[in-house]
Protein backbone atom coordinates (compact mmCIF):
# COMPACT_ATOMS: atom_id res chain seq x y z
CA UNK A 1 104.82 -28.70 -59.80
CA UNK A 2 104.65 -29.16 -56.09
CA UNK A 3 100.65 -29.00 -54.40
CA UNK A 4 101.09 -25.38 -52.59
CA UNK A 5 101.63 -24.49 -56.62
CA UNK A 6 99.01 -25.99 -58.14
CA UNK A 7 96.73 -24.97 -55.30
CA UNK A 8 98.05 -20.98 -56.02
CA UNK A 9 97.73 -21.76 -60.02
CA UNK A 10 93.78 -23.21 -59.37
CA UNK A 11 93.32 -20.59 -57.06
CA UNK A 12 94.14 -17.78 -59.77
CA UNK A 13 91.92 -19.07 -62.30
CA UNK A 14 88.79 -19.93 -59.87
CA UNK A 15 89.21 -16.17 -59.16
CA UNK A 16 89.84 -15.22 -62.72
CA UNK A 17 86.49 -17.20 -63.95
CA UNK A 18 84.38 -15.89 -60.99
CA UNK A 19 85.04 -12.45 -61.46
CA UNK A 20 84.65 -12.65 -65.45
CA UNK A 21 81.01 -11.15 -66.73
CA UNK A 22 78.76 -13.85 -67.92
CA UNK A 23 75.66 -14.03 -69.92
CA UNK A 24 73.38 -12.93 -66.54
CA UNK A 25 75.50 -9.83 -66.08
CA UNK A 26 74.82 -9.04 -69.64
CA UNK A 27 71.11 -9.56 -69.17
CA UNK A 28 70.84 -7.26 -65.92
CA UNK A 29 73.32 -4.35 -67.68
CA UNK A 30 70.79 -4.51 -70.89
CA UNK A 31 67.56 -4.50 -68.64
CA UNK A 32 68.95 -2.11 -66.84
CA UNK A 33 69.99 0.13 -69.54
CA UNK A 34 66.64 -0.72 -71.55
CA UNK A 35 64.43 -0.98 -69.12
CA UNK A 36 63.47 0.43 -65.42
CA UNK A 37 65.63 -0.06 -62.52
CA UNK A 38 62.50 -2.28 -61.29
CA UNK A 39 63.06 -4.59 -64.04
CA UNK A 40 66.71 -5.09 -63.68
CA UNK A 41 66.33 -6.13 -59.84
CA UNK A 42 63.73 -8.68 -61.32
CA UNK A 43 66.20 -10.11 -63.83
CA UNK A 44 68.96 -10.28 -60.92
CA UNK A 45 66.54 -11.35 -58.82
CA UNK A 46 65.77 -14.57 -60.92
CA UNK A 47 69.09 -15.02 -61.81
CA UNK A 48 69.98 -15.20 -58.27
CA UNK A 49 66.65 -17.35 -57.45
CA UNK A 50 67.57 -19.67 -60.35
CA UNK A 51 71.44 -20.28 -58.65
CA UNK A 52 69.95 -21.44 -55.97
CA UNK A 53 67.60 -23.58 -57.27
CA UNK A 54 70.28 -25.19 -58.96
CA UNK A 55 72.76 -25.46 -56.59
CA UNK A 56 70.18 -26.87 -54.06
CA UNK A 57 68.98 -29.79 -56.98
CA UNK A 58 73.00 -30.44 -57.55
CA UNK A 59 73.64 -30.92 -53.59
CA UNK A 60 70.68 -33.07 -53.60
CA UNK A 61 71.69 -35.21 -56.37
CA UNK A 62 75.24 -35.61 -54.72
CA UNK A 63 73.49 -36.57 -51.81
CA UNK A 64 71.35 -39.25 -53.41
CA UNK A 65 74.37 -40.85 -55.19
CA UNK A 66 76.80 -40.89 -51.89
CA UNK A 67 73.51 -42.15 -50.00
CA UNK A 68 72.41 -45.19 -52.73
CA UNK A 69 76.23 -46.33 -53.87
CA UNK A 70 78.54 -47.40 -50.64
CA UNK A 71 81.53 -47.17 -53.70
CA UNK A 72 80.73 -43.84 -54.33
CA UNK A 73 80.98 -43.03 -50.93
C-alpha cells in the first residue's frame, strides 16, 4: 500500500466516524423530541462546552509532556 493510499483509506474512515451519530446526538434528538426546543440548545450547548473543555485539558497535557521530557519532544 503506497502513503497517497493509506492517506485516502484514513481519510475515508476519519470522515466515516465523524459523520456517524454518537451518544450526544442521541441526547439532543431525545431532548428535543421530549422536551422544549430551549432544552435541547442546553444539552448541545454543554455538549459543545464539554468538547472544549476537553480538548483544551488534552492540548494542555500534550504541552506539559513535550515541555518536561526533551525525548518526548
Amino acid at each position: 500500500m503506497t502513503a497517497t493510499q493509506a492517506l485516502l483509506a484514513f481519510g475515508l474512515a476519519a470522515g466515516l466516524l465523524t459523520i456517524t451519530p454518537g451518544l450526544d446526538t442521541a441526547l439532543v434528538l431525545r431532548t428535543a423530541a421530549t422536551g422544549s426546543p430551549r432544552q435541547a440548545f442546553a444539552a448541545a450547548a454543554g455538549i459543545g462546552a464539554g468538547c472544549m473543555i476537553w480538548g483544551l485539558a488534552a492540548a494542555c497535557g500534550a504541552g506539559a509532556l513535550l515541555t518536561a521530557s526533551t525525548l518526548a519532544y
